[in-house]
Protein backbone atom coordinates (compact mmCIF):
# COMPACT_ATOMS: atom_id res chain seq x y z
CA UNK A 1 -9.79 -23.74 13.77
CA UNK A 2 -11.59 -21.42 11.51
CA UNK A 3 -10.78 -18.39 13.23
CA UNK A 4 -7.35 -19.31 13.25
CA UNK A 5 -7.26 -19.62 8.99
CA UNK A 6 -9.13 -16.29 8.84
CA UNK A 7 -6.48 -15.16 11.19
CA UNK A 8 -4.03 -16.27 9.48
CA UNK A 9 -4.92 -14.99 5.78
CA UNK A 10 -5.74 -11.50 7.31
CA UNK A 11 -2.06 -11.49 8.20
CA UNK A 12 -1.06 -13.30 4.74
CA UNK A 13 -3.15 -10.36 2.76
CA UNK A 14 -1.98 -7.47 5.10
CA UNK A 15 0.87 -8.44 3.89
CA UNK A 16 0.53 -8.58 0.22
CA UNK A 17 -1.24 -5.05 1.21
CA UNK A 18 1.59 -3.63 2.73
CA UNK A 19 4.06 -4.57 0.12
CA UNK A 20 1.81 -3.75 -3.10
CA UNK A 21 1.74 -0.16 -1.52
CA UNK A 22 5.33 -0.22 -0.72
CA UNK A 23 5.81 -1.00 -4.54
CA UNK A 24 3.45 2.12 -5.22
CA UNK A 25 5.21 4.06 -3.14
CA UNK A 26 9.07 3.50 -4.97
CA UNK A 27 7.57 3.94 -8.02
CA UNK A 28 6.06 7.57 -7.03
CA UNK A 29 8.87 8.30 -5.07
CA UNK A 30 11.24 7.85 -7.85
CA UNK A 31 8.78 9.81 -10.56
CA UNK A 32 8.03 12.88 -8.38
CA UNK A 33 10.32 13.45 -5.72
CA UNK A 34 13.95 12.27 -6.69
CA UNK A 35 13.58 14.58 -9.96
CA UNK A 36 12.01 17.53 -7.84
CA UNK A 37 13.99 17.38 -4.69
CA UNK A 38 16.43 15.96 -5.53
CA UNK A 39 16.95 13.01 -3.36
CA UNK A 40 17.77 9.60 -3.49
CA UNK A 41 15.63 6.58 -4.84
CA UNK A 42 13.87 5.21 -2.21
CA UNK A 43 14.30 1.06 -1.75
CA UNK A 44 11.55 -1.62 -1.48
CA UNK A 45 12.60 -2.01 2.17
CA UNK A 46 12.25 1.30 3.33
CA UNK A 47 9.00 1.69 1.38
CA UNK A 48 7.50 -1.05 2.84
CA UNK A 49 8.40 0.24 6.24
CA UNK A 50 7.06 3.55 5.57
CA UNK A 51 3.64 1.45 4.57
CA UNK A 52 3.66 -0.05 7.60
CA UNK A 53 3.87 2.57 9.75
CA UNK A 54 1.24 4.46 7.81
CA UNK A 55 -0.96 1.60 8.07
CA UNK A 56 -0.64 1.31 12.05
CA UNK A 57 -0.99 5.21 12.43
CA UNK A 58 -4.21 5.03 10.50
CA UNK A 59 -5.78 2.16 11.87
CA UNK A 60 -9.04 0.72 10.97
CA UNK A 61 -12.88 1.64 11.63
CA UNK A 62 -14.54 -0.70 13.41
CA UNK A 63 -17.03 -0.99 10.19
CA UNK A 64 -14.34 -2.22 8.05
CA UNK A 65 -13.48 -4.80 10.68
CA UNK A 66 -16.53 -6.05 10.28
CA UNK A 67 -16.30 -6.51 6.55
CA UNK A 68 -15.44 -9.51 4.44
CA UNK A 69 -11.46 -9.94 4.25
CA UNK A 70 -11.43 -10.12 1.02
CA UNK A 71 -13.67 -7.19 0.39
CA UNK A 72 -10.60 -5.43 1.98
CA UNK A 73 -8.06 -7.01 0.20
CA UNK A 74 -9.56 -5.57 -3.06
CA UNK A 75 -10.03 -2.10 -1.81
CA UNK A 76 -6.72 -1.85 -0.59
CA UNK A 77 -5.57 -3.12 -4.09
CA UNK A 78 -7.53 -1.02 -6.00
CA UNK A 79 -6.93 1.91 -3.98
CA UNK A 80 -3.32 1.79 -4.25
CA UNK A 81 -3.59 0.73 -8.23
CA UNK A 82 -5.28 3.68 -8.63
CA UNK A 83 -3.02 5.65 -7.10
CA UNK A 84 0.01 4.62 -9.41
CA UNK A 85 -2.19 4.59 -12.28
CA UNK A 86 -2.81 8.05 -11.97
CA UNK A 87 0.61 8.84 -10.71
CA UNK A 88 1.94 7.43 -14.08
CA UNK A 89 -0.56 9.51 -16.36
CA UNK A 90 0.88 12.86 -14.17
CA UNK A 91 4.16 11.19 -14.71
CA UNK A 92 4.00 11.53 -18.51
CA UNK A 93 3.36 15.14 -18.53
CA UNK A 94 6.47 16.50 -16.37
């Protein structure tokens, strides 16, 4: 049974993952390449599937597998926090 909770909020965080980076990804979108190409604003749907997808093609060491969950989880946050952090500091200089 406690292999099946851990299983469970591995998918339940994956998730929350998947959609914090598809959140990052509108937001960056919608600073740097709708002004500089020209193209539409990217939705939270399509971001998230892009996430996805980027996720699955990069898959995962076998270290990290290993880790904690949550160790992961706030990697994966932190990592993608980052990311629009310094996306919005760019942001304000164009």
């Amino acid at each position: 049974m406690d292999k099946f909770l851990k299983f469970i909020g591995g998918i339940v965080i994956l998730f929350i993952v998947i959609l914090f980076d598809a959140f990052v990804l509108t937001k960056l979108w919608q600073w740097f390449i709708v002004s500089l190409f020209n193209l539409p604003l990217l939705n939270l749907a399509y971001a998230y599937g892009i996430s996805l997808l980027v996720n699955y093609l990069k898959g995962y060491k076998k270290e990290e597998i290993k880790e904690e969950i949550w160790e992961l989880f706030l990697i994966a946050i932190a990592r993608s926090g980052i990311a629009l952090l310094v996306g919005y500091i760019v942001y304000q200089f164009v």
